[in-house]
PDB file of N, CA and C in Angstrom:
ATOM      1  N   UNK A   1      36.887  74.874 -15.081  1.00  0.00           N
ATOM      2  CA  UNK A   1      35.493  75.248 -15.212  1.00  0.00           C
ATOM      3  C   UNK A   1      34.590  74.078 -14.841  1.00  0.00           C
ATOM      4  N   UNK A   2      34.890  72.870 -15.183  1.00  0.00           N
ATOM      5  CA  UNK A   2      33.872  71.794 -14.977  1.00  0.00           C
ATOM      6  C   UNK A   2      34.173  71.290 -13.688  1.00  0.00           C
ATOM      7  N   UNK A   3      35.279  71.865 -12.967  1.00  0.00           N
ATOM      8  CA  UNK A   3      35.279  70.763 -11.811  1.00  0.00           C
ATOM      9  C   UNK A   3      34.767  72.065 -10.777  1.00  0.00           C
ATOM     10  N   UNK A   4      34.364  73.388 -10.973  1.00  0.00           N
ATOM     11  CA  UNK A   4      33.499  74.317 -10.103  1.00  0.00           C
ATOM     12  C   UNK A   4      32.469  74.439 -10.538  1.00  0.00           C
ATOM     13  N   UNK A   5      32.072  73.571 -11.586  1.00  0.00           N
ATOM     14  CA  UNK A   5      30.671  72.873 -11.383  1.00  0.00           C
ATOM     15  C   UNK A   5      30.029  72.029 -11.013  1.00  0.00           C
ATOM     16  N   UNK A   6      31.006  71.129 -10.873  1.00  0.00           N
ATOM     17  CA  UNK A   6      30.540  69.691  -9.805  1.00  0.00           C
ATOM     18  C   UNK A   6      31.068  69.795  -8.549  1.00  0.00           C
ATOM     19  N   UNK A   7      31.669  70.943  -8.450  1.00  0.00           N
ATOM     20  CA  UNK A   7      32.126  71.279  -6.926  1.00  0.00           C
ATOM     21  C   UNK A   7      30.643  71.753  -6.039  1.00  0.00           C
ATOM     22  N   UNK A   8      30.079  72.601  -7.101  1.00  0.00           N
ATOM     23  CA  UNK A   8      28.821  73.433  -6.504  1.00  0.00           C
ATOM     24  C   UNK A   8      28.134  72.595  -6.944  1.00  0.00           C
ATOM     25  N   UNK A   9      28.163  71.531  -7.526  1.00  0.00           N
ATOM     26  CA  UNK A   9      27.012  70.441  -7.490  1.00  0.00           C
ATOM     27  C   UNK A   9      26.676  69.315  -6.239  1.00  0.00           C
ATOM     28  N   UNK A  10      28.014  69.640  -5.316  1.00  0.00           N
ATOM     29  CA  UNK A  10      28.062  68.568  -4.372  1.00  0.00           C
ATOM     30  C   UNK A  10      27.660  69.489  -3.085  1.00  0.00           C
ATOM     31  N   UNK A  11      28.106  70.704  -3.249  1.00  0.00           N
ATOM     32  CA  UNK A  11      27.702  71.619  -2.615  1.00  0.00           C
ATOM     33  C   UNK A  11      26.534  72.184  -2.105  1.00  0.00           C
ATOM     34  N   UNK A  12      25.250  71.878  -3.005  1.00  0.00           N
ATOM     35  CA  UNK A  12      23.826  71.755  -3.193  1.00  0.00           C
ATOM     36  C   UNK A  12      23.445  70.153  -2.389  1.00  0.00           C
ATOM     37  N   UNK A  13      24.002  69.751  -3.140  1.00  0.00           N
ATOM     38  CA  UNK A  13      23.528  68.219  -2.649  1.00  0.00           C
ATOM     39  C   UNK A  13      24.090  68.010  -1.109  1.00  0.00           C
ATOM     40  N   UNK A  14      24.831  68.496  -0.456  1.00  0.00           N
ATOM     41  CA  UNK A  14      25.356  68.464   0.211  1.00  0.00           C
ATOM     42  C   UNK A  14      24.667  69.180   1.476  1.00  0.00           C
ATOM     43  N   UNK A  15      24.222  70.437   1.102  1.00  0.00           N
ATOM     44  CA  UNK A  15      23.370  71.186   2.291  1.00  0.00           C
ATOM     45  C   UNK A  15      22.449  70.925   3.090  1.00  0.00           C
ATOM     46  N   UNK A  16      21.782  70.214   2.669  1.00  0.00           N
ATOM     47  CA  UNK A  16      20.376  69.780   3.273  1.00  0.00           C
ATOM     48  C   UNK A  16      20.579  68.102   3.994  1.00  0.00           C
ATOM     49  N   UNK A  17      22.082  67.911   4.175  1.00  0.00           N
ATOM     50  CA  UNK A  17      22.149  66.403   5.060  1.00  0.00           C
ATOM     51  C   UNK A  17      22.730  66.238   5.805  1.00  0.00           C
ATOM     52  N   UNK A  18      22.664  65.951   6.772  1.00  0.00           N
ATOM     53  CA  UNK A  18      23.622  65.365   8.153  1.00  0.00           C
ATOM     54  C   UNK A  18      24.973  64.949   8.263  1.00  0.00           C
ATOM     55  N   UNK A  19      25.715  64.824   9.135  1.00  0.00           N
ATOM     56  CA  UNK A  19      27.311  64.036   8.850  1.00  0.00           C
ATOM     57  C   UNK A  19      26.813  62.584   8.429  1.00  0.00           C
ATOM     58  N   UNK A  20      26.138  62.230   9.276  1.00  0.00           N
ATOM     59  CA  UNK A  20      25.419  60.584   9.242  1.00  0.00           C
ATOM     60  C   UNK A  20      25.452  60.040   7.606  1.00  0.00           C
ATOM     61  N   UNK A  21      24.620  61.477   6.614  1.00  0.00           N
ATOM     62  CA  UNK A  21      24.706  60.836   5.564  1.00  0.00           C
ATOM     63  C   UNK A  21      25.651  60.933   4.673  1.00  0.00           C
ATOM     64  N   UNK A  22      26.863  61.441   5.215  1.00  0.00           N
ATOM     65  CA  UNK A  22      27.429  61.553   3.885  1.00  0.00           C
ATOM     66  C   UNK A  22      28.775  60.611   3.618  1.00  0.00           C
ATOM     67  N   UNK A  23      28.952  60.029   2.561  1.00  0.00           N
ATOM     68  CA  UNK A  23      29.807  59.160   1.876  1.00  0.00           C
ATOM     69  C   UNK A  23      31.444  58.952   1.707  1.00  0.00           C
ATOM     70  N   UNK A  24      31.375  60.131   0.746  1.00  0.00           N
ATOM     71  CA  UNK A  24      32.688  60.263   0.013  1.00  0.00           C
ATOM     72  C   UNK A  24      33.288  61.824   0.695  1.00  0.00           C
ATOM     73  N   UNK A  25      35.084  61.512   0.196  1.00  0.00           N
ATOM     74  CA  UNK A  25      35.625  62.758   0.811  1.00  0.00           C
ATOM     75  C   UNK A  25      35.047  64.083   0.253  1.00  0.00           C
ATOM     76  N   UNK A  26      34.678  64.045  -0.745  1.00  0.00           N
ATOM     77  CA  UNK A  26      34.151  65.364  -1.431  1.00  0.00           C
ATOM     78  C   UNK A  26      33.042  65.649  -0.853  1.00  0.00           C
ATOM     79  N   UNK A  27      32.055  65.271  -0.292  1.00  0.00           N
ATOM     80  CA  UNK A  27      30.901  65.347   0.341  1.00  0.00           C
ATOM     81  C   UNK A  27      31.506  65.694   2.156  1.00  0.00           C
ATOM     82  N   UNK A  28      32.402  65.048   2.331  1.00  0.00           N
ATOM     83  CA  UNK A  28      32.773  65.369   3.640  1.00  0.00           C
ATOM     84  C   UNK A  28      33.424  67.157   3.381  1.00  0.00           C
ATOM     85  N   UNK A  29      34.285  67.313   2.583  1.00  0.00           N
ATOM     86  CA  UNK A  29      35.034  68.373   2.576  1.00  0.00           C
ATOM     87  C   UNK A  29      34.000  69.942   2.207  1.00  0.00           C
ATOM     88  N   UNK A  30      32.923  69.130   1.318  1.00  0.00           N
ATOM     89  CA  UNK A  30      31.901  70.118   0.970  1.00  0.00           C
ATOM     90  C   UNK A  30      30.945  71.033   2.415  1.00  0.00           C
ATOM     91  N   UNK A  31      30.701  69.653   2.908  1.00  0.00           N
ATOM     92  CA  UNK A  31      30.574  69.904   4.554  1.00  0.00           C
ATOM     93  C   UNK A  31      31.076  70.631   4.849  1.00  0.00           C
ATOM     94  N   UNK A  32      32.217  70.635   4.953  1.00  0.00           N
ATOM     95  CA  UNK A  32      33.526  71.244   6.089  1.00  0.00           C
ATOM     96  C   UNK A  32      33.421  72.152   5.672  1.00  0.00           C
ATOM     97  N   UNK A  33      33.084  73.324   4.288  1.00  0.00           N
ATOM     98  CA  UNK A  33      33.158  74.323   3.896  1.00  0.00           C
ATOM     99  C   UNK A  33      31.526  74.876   4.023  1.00  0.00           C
ATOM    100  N   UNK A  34      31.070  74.567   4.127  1.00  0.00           N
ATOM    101  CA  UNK A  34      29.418  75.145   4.267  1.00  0.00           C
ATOM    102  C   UNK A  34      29.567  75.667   5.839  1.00  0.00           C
ATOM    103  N   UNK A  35      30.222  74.242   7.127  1.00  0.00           N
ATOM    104  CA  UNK A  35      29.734  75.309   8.112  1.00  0.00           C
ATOM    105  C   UNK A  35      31.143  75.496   8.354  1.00  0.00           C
ATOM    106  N   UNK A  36      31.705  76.161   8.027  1.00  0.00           N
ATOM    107  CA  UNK A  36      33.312  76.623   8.183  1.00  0.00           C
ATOM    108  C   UNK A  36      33.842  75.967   9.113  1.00  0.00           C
ATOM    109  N   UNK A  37      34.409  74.460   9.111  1.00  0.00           N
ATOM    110  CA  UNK A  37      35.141  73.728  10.054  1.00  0.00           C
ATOM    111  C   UNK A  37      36.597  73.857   8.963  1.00  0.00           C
ATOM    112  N   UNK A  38      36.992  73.003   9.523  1.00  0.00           N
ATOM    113  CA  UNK A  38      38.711  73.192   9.062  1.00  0.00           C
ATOM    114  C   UNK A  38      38.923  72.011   7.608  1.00  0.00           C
ATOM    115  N   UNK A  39      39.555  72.304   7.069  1.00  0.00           N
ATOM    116  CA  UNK A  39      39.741  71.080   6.057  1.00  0.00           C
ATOM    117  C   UNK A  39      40.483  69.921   7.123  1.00  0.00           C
ATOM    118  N   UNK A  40      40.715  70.115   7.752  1.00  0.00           N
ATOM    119  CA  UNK A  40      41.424  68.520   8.656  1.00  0.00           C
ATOM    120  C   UNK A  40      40.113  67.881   9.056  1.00  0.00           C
ATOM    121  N   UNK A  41      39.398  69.054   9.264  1.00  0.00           N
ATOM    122  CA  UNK A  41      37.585  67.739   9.941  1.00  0.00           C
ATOM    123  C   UNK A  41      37.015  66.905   8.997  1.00  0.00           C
ATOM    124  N   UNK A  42      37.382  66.921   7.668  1.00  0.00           N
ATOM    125  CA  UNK A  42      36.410  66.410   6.794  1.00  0.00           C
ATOM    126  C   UNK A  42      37.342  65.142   6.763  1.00  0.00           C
ATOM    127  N   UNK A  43      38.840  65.273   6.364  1.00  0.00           N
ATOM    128  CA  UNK A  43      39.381  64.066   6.313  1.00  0.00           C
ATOM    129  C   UNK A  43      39.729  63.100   7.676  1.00  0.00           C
ATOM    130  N   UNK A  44      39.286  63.575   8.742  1.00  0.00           N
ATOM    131  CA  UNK A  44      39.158  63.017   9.852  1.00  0.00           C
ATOM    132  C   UNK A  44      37.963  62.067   9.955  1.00  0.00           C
ATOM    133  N   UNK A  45      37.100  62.948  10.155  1.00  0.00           N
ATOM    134  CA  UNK A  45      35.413  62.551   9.687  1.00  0.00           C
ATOM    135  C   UNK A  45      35.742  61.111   8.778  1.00  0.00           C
ATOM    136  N   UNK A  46      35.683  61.063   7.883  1.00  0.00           N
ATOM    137  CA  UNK A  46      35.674  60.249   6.361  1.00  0.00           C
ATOM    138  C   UNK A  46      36.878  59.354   6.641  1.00  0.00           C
ATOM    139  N   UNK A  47      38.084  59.572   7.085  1.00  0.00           N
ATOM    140  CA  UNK A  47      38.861  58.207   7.787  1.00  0.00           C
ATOM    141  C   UNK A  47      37.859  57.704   8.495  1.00  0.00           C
ATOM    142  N   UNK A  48      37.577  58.045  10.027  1.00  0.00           N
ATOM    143  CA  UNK A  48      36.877  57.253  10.624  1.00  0.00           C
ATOM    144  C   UNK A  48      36.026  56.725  10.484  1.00  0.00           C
ATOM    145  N   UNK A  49      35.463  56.911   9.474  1.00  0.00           N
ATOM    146  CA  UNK A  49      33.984  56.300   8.589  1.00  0.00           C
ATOM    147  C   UNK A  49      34.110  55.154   8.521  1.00  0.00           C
ATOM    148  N   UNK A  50      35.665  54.752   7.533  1.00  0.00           N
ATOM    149  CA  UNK A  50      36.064  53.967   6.577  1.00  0.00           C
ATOM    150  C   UNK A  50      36.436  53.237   8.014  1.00  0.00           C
ATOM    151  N   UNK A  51      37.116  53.131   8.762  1.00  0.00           N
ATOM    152  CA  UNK A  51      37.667  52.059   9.719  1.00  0.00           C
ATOM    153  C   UNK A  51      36.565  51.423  10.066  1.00  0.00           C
ATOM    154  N   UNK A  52      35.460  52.112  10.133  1.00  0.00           N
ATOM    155  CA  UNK A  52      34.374  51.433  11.134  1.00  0.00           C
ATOM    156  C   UNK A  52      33.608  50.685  10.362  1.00  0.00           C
ATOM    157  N   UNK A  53      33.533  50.952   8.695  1.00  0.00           N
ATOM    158  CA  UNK A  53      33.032  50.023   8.028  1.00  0.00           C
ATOM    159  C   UNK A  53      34.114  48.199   7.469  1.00  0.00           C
ATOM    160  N   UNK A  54      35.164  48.825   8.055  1.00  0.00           N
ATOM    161  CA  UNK A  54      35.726  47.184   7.873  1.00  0.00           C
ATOM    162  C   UNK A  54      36.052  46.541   9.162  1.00  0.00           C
TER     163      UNK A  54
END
């Protein structure tokens, strides 16, 4: 129950922003489910994030 509430909490927060802004895998994956891409895009996405920041 509490984690399909902070699921749809990231889900909200999540709608109204760009790939550019978003952070964490849960925010990537939340993505990936709003405009129906695949669950492999989000953890693709969000690896490559992370390489480019070190």
């Amino acid at each position: 129950m509490i984690q399909k509430i902070l699921n749809d909490q990231v889900m909200a927060n999540v709608a109204d922003k760009s790939v550019g802004q978003l952070h964490t895998l849960t925010e990537f994956q939340a993505y990936a489910k709003l405009h129906s891409y695949s669950p492999g895009w989000a953890w693709y996405q969000f690896n490559n994030r992370r390489k480019k920041k070190w």
